[in-house]
PDB file of N, CA and C in Angstrom:
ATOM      1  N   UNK A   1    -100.833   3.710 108.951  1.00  0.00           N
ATOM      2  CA  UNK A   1    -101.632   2.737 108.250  1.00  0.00           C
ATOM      3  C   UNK A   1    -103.118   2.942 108.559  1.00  0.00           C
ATOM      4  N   UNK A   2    -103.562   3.062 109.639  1.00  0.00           N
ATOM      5  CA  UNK A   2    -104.572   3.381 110.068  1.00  0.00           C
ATOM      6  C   UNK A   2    -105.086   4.521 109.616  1.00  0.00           C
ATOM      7  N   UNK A   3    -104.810   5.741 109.803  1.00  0.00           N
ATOM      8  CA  UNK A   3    -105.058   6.954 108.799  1.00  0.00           C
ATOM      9  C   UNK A   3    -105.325   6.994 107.807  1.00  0.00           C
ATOM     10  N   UNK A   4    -104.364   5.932 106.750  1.00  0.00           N
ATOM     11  CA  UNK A   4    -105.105   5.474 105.626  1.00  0.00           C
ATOM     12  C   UNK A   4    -105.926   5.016 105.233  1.00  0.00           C
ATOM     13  N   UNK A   5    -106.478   3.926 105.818  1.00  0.00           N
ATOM     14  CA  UNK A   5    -107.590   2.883 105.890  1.00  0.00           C
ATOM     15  C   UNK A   5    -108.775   3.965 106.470  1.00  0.00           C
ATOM     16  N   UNK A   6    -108.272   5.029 106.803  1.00  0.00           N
ATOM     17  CA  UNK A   6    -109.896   5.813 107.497  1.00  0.00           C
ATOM     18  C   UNK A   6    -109.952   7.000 106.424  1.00  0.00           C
ATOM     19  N   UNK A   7    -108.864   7.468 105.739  1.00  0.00           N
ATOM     20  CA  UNK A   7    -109.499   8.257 104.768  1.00  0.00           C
ATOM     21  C   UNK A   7    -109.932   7.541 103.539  1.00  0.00           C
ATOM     22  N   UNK A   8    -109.502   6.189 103.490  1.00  0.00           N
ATOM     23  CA  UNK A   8    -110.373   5.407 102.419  1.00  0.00           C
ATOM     24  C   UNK A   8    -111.613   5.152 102.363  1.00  0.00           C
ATOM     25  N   UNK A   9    -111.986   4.423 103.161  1.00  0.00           N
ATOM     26  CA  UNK A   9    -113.527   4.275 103.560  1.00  0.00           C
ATOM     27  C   UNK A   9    -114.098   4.512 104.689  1.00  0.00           C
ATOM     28  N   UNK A  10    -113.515   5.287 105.905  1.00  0.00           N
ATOM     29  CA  UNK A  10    -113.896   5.787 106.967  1.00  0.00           C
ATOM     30  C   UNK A  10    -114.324   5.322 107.895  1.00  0.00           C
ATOM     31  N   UNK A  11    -114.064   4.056 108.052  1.00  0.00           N
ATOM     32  CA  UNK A  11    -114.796   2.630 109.270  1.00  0.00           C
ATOM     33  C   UNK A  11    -114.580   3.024 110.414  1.00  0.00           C
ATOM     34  N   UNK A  12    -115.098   2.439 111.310  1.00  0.00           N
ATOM     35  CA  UNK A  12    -115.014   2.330 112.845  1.00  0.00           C
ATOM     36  C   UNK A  12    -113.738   2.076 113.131  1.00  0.00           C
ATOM     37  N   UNK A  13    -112.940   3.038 113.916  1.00  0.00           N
ATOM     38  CA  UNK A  13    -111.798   2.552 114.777  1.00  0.00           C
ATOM     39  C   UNK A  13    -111.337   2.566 116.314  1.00  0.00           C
ATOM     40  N   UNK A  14    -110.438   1.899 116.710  1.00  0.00           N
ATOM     41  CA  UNK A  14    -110.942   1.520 117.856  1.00  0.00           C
ATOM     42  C   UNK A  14    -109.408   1.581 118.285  1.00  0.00           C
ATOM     43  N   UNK A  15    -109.182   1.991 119.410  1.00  0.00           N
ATOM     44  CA  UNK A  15    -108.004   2.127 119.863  1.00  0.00           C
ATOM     45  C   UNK A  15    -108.031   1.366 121.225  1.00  0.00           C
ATOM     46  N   UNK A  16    -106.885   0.892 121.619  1.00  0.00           N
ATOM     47  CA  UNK A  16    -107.284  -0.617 123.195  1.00  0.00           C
ATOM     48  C   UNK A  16    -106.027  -0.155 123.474  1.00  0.00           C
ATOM     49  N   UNK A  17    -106.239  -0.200 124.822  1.00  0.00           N
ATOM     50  CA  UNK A  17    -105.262  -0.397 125.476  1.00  0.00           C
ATOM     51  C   UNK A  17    -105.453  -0.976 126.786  1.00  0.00           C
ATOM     52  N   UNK A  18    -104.797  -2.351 127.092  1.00  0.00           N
ATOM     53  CA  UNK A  18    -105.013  -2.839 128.398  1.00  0.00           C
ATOM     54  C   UNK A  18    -104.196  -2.493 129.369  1.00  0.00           C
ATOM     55  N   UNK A  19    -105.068  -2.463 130.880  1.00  0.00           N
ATOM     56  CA  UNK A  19    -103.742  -2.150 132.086  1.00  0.00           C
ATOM     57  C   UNK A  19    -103.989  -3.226 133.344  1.00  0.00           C
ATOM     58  N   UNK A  20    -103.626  -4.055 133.841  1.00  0.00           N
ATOM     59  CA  UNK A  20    -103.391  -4.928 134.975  1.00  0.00           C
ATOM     60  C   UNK A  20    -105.285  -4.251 136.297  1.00  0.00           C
ATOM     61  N   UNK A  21    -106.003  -5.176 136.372  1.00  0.00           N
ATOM     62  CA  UNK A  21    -106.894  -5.149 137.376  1.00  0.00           C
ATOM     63  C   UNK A  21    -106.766  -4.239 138.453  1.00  0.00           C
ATOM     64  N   UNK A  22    -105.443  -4.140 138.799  1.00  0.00           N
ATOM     65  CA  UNK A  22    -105.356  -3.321 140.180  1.00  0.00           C
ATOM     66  C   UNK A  22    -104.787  -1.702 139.465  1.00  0.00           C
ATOM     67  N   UNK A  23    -104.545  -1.205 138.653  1.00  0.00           N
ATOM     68  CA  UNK A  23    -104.182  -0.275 138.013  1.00  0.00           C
ATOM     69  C   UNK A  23    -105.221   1.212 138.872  1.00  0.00           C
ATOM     70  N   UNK A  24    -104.657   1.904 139.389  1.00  0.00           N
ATOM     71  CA  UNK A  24    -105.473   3.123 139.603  1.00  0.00           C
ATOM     72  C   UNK A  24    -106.653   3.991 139.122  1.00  0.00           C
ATOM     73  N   UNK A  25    -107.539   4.378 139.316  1.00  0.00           N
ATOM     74  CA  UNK A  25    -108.157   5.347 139.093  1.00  0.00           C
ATOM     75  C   UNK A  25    -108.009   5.996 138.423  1.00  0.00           C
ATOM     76  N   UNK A  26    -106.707   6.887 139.041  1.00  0.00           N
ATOM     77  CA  UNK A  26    -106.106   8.179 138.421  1.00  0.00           C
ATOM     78  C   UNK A  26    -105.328   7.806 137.630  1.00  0.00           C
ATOM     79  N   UNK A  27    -104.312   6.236 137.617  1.00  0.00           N
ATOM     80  CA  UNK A  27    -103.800   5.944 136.212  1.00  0.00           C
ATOM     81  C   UNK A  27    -104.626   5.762 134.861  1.00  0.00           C
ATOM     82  N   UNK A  28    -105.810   5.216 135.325  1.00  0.00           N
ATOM     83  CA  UNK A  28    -106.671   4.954 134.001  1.00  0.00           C
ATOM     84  C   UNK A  28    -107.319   5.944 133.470  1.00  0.00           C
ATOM     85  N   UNK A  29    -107.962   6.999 134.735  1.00  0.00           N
ATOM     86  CA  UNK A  29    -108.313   8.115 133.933  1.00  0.00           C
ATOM     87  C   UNK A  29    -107.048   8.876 132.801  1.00  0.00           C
ATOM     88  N   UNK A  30    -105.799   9.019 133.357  1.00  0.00           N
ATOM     89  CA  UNK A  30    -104.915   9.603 132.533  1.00  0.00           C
ATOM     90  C   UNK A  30    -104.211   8.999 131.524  1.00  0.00           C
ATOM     91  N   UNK A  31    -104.537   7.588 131.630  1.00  0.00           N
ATOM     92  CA  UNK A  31    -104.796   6.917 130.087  1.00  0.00           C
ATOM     93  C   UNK A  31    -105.684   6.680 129.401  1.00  0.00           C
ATOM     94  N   UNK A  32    -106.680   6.739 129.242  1.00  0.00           N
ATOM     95  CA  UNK A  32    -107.790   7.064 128.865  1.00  0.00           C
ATOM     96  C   UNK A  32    -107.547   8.847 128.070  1.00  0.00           C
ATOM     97  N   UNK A  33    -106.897   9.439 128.690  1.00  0.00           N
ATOM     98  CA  UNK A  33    -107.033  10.832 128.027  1.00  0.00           C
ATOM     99  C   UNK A  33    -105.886  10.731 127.165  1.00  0.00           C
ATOM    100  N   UNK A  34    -104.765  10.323 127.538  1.00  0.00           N
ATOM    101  CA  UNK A  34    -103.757   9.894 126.004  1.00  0.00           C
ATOM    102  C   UNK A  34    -103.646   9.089 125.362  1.00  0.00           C
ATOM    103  N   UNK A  35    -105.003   8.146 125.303  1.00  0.00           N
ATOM    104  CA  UNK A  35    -104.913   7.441 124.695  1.00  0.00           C
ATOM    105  C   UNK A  35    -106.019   8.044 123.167  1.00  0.00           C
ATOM    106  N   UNK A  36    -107.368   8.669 124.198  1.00  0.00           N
ATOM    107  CA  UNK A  36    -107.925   9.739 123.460  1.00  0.00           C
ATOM    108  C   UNK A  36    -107.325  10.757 122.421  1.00  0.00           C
ATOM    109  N   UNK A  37    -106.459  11.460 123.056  1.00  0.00           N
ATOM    110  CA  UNK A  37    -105.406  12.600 122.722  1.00  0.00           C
ATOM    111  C   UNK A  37    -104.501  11.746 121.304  1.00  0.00           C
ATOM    112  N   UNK A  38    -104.271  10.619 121.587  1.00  0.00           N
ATOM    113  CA  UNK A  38    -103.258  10.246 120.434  1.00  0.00           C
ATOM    114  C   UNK A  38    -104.166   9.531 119.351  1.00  0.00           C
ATOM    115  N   UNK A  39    -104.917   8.781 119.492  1.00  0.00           N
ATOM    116  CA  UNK A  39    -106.010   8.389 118.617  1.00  0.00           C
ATOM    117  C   UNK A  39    -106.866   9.485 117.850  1.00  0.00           C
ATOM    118  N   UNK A  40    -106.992  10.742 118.117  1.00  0.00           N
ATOM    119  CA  UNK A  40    -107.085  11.899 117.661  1.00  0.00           C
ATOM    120  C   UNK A  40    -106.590  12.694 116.665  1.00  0.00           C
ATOM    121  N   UNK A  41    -104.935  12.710 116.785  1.00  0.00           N
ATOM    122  CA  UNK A  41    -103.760  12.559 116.285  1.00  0.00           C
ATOM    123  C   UNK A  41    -103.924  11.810 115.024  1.00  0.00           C
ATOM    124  N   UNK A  42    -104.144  10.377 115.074  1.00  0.00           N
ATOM    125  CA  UNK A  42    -103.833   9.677 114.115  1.00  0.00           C
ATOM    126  C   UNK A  42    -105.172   9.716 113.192  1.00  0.00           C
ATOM    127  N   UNK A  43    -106.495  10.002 113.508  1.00  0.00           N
ATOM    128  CA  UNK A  43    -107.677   9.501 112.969  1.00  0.00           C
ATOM    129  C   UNK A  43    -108.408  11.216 113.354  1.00  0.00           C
ATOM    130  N   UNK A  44    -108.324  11.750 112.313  1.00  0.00           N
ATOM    131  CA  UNK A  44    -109.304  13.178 112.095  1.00  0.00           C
ATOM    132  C   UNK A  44    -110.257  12.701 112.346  1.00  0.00           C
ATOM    133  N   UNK A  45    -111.290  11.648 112.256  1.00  0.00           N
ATOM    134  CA  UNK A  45    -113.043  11.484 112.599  1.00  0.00           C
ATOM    135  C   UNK A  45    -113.023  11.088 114.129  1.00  0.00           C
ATOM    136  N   UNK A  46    -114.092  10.532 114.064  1.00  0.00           N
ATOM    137  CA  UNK A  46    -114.703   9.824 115.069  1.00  0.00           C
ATOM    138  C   UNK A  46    -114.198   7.880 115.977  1.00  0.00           C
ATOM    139  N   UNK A  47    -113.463   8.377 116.389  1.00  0.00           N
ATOM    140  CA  UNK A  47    -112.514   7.059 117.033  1.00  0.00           C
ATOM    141  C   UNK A  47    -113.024   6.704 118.528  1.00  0.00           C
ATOM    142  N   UNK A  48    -113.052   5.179 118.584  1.00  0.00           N
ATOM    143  CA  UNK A  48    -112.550   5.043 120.213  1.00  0.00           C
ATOM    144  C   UNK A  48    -111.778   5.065 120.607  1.00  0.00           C
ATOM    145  N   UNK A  49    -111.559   5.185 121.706  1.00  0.00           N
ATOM    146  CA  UNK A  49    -110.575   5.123 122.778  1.00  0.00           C
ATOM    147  C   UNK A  49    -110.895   4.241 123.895  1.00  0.00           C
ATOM    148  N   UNK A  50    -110.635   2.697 123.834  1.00  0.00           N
ATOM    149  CA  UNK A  50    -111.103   2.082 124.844  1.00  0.00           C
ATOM    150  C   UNK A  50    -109.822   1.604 125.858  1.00  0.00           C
ATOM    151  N   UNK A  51    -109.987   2.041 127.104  1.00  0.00           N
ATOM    152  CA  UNK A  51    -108.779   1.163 128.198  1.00  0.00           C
ATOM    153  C   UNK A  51    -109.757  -0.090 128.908  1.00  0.00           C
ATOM    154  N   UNK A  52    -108.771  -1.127 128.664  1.00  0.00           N
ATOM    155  CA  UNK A  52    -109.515  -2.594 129.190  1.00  0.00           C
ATOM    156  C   UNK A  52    -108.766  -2.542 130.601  1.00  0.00           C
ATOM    157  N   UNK A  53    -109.533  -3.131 131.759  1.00  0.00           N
ATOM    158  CA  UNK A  53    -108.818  -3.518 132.505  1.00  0.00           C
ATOM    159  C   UNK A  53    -108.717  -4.937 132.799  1.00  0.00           C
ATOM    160  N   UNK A  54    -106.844  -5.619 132.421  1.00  0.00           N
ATOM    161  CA  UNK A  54    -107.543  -7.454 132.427  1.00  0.00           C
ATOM    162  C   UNK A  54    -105.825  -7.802 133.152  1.00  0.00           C
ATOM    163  N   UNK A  55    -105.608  -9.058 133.851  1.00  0.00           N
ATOM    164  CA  UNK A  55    -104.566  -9.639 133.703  1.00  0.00           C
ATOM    165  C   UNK A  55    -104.498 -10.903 133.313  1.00  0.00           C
ATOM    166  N   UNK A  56    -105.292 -10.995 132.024  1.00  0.00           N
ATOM    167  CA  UNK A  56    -105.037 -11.682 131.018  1.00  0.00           C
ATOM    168  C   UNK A  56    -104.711 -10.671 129.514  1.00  0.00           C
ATOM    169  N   UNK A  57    -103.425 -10.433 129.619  1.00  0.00           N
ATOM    170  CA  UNK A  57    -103.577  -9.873 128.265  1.00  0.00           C
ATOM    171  C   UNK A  57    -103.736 -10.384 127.163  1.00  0.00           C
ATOM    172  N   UNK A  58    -102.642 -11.660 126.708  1.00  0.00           N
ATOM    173  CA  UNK A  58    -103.253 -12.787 126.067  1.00  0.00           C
ATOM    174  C   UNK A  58    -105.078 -12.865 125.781  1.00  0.00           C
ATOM    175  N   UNK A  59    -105.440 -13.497 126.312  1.00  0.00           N
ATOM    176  CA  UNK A  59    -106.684 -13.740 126.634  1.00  0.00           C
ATOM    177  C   UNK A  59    -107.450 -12.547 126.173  1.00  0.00           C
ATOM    178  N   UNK A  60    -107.422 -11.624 126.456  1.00  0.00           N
ATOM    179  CA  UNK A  60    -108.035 -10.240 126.267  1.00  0.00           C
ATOM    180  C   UNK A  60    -107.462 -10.095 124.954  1.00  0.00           C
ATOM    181  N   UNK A  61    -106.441  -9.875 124.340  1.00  0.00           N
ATOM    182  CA  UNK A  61    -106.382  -9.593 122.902  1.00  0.00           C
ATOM    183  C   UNK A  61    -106.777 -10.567 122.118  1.00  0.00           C
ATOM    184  N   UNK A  62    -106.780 -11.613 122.512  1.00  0.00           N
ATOM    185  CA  UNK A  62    -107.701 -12.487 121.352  1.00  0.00           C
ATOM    186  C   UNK A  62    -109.489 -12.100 122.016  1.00  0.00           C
ATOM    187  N   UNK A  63    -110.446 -12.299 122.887  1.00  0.00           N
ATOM    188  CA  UNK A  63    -111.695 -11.678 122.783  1.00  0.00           C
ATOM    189  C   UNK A  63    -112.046 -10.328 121.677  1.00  0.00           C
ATOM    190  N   UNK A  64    -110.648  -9.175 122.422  1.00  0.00           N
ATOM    191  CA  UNK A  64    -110.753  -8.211 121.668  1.00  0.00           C
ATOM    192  C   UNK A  64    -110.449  -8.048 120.212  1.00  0.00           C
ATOM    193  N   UNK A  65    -109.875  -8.929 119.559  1.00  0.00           N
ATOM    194  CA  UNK A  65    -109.504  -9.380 118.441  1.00  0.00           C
ATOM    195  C   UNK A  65    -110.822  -9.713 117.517  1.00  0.00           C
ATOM    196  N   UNK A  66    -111.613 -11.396 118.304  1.00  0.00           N
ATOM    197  CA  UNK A  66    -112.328 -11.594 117.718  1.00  0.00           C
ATOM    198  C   UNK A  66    -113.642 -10.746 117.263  1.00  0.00           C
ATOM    199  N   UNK A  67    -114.039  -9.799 117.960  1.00  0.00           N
ATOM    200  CA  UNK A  67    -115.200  -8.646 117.831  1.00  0.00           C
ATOM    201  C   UNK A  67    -114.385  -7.841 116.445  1.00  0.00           C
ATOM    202  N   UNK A  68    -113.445  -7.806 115.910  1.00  0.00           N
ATOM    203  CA  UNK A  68    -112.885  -6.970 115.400  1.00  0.00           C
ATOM    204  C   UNK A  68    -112.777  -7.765 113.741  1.00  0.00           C
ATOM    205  N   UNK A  69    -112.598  -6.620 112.395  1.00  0.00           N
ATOM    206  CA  UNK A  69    -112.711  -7.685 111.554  1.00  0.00           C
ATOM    207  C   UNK A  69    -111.268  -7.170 110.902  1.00  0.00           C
ATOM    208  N   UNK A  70    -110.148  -6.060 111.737  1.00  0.00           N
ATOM    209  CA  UNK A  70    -108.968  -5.639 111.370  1.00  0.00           C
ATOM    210  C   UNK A  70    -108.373  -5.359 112.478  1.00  0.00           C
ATOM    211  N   UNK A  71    -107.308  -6.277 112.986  1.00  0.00           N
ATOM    212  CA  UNK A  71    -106.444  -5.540 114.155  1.00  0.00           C
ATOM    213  C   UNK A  71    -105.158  -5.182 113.426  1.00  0.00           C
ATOM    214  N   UNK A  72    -104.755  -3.817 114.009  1.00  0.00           N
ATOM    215  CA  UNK A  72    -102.961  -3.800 113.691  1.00  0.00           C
ATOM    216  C   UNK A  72    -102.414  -3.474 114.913  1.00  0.00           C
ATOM    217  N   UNK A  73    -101.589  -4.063 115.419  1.00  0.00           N
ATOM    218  CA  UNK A  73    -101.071  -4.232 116.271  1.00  0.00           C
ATOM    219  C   UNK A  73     -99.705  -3.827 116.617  1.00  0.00           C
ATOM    220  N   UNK A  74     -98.968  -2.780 116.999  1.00  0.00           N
ATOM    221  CA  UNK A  74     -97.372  -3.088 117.380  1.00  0.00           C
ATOM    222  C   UNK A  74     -97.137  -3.459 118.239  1.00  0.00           C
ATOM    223  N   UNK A  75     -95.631  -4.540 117.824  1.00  0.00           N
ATOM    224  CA  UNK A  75     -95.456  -5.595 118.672  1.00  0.00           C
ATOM    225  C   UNK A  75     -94.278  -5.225 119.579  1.00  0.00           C
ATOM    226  N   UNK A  76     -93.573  -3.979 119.526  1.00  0.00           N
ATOM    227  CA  UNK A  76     -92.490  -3.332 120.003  1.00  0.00           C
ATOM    228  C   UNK A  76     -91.271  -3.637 119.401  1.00  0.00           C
ATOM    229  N   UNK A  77     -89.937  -3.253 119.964  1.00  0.00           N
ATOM    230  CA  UNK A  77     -89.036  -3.752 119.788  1.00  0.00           C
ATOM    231  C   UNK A  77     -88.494  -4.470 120.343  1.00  0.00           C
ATOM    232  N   UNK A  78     -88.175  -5.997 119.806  1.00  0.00           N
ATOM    233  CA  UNK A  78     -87.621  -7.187 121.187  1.00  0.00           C
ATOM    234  C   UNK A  78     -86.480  -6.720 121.303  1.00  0.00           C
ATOM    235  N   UNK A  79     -85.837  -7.774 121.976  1.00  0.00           N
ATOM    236  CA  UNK A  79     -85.052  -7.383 123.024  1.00  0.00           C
ATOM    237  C   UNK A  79     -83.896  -8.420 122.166  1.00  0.00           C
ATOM    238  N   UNK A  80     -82.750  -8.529 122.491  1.00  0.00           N
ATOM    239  CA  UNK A  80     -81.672  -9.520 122.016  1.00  0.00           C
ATOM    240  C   UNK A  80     -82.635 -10.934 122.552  1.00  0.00           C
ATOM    241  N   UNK A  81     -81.941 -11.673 121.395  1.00  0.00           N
ATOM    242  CA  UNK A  81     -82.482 -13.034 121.751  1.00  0.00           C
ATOM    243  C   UNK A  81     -84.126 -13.182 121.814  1.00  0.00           C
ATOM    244  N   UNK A  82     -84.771 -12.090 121.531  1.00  0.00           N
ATOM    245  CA  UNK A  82     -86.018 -12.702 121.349  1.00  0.00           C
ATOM    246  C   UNK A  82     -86.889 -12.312 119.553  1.00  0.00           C
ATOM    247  N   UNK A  83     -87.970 -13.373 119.964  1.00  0.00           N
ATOM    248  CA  UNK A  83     -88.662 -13.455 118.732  1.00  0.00           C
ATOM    249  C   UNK A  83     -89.252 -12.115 118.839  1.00  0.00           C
ATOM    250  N   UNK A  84     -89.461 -11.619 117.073  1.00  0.00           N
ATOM    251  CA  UNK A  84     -90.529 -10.730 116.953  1.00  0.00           C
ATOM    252  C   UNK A  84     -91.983 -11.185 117.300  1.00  0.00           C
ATOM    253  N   UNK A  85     -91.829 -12.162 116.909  1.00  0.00           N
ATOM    254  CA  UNK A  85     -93.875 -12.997 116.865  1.00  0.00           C
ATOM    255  C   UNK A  85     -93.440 -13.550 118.166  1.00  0.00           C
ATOM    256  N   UNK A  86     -94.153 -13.229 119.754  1.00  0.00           N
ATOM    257  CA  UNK A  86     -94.055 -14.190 120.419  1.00  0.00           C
ATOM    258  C   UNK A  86     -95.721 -15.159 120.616  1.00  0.00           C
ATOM    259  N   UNK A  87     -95.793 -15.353 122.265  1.00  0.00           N
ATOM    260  CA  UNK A  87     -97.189 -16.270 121.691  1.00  0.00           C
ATOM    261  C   UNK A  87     -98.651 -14.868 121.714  1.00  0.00           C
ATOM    262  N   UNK A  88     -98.310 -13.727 122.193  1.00  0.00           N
ATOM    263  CA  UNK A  88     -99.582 -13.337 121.915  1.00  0.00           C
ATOM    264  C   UNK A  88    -100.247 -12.861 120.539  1.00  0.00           C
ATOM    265  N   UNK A  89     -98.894 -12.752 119.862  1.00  0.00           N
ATOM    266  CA  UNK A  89     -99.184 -12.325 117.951  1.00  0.00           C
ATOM    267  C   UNK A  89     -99.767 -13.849 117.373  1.00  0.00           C
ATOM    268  N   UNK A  90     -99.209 -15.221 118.128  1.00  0.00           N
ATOM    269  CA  UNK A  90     -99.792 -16.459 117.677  1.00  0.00           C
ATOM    270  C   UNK A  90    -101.277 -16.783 117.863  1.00  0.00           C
ATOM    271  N   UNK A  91    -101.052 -16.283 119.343  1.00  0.00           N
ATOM    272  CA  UNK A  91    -102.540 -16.764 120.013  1.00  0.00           C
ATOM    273  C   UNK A  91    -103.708 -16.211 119.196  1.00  0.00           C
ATOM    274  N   UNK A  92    -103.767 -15.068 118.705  1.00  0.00           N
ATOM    275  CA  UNK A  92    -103.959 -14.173 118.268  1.00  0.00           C
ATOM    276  C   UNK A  92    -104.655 -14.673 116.618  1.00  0.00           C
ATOM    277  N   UNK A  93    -103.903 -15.238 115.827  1.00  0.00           N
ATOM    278  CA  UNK A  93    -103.517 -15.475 114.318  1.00  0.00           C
ATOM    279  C   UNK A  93    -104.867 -17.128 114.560  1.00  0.00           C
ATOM    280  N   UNK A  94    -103.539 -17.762 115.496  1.00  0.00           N
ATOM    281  CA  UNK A  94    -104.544 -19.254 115.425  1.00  0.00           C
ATOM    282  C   UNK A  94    -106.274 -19.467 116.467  1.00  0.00           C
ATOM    283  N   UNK A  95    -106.600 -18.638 117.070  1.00  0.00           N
ATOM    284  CA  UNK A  95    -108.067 -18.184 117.809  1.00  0.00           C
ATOM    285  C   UNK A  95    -108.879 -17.277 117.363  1.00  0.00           C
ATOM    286  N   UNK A  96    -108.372 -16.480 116.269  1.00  0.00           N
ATOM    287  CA  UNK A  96    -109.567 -15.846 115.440  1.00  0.00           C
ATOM    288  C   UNK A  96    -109.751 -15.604 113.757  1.00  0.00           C
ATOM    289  N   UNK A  97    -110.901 -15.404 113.405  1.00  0.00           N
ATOM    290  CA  UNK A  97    -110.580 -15.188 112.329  1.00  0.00           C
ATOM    291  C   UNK A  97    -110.799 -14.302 111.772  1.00  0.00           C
ATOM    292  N   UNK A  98    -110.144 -13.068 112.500  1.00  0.00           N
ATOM    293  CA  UNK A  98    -109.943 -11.621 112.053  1.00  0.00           C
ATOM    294  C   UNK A  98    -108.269 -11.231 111.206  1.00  0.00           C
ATOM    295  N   UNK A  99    -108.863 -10.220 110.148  1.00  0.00           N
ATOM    296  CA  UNK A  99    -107.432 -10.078 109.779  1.00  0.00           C
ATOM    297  C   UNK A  99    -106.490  -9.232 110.584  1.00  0.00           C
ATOM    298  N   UNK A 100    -104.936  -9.470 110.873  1.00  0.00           N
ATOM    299  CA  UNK A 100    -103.849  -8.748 111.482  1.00  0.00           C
ATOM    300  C   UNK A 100    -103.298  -8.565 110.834  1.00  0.00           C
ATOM    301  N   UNK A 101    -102.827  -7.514 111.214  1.00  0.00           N
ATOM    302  CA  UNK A 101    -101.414  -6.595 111.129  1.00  0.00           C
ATOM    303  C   UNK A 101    -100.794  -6.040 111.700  1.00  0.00           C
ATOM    304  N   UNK A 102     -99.692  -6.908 111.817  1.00  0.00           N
ATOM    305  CA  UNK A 102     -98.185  -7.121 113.501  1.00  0.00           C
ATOM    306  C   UNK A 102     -97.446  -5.805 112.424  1.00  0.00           C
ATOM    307  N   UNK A 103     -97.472  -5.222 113.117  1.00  0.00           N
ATOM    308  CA  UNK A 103     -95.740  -3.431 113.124  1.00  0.00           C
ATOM    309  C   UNK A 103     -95.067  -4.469 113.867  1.00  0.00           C
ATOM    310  N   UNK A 104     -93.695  -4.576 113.666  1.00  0.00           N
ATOM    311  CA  UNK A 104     -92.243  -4.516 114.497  1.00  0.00           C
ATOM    312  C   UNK A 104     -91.523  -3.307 113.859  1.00  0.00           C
ATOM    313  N   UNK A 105     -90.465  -3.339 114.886  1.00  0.00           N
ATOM    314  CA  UNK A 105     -89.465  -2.312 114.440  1.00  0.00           C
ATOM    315  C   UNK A 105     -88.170  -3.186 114.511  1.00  0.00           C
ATOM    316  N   UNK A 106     -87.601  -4.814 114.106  1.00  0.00           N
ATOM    317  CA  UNK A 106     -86.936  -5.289 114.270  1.00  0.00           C
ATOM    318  C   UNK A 106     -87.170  -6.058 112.401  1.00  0.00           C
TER     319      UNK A 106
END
């Protein structure tokens, strides 16, 4: 989806990925490079690659949300018994007013 939207009109994209405050050095540098490496992959131009470090993820995807005027988001695959939308796809929807777009694979 993203690929598309960049050979259409070629906007700014931005790739996030958050990891927990205490997260390593050497873990973040080596996410940071696949996160680079795969955002690359998906987007022939000029992309970010940003790693946040927060343990608020919640919290952090709506800030990072609101700066944004398109998030798409995958939400994974739940698990038995759970919702596809839990509260961070909500938190998300009702704290900003950027447009989303939740991927599941359920």
């Amino acid at each position: 989806m993203a690929a598309s939207l960049w050979r259409a009109s070629q906007p700014d994209i931005t790739f996030l990925q958050i990891l927990p405050t205490n997260t390593s050095n050497e873990k973040v540098r080596k996410s940071q490079k696949d996160l680079s490496r795969f955002s690359g992959r998906i987007i022939p131009g000029k992309t970010e690659a940003r790693i946040v470090l927060s343990d608020d993820v919640k919290g952090e995807l709506v800030r990072q949300t609101a700066e944004h005027d398109l998030v798409i988001m995958g939400l994974g695959k739940p698990g038995p018994n759970e919702k596809a939308f839990g509260s961070i796809p909500l938190s998300m929807a009702e704290e900003t007013n950027s447009a989303l777009i939740f991927i599941s694979n359920k």
